[in-house]
C-alpha atoms as a PDB file:
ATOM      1  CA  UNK A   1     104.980  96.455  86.279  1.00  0.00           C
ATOM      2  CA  UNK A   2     101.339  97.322  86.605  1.00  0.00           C
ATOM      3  CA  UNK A   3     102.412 100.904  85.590  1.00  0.00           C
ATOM      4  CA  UNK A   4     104.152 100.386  83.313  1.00  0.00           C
ATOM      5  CA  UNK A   5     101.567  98.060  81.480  1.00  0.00           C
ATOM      6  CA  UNK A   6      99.432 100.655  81.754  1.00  0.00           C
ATOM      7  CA  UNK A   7     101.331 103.319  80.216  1.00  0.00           C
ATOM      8  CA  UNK A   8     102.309 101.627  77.275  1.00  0.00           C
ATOM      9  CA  UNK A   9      98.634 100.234  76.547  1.00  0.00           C
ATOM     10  CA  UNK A  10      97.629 103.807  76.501  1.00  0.00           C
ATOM     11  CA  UNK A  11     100.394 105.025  74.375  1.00  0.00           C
ATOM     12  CA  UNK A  12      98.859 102.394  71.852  1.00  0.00           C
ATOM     13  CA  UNK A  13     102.437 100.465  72.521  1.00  0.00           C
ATOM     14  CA  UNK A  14     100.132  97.135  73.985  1.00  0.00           C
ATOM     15  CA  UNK A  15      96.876  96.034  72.656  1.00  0.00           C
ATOM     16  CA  UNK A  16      94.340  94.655  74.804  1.00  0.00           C
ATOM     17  CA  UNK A  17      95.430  91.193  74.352  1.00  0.00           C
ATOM     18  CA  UNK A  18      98.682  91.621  75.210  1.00  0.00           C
ATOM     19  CA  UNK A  19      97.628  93.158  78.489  1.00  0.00           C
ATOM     20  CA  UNK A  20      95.478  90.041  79.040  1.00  0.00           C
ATOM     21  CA  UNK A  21      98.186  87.971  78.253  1.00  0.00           C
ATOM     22  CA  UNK A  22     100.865  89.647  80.889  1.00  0.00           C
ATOM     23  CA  UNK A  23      97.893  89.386  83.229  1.00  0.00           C
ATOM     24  CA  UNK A  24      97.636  85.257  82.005  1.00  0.00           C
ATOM     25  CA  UNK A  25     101.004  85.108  83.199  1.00  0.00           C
ATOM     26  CA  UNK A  26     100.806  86.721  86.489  1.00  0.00           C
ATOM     27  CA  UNK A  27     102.467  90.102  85.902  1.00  0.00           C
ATOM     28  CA  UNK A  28      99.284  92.029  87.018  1.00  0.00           C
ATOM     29  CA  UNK A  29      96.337  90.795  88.665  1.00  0.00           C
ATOM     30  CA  UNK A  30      92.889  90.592  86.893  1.00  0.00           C
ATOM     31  CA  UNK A  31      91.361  93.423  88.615  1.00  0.00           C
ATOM     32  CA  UNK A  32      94.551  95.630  86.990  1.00  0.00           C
ATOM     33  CA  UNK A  33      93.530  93.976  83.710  1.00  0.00           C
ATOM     34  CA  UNK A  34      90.579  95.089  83.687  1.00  0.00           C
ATOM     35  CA  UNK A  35      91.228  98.724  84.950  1.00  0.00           C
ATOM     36  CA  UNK A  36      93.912  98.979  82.546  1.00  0.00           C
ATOM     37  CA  UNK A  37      91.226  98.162  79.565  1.00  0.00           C
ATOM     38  CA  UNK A  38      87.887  99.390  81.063  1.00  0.00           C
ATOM     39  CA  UNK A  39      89.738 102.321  81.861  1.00  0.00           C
ATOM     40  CA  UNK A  40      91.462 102.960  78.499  1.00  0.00           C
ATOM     41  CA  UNK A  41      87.954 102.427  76.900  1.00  0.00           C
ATOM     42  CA  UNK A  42      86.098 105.168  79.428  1.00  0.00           C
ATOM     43  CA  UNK A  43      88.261 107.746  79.031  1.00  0.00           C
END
């Protein structure tokens, strides 16, 4: 799923809050949170 996430936040299909909120529910861990939005931001 953590793929996934991550391809679709940077295709602009998730916004940073909705990756937060898949990682609220347990569908990625918060270190993938935050390398999913650190990440998007650094590139």
């Amino acid at each position: 799923m953590y793929e996934k996430i991550k391809l679709w936040h940077k295709k602009g299909w998730w916004t940073a809050s909705m990756v937060a909120q898949a990682a609220a529910k347990g569908l990625i861990t918060e270190e993938q949170y935050k390398a999913i939005v650190e990440g998007a931001e650094n590139e």
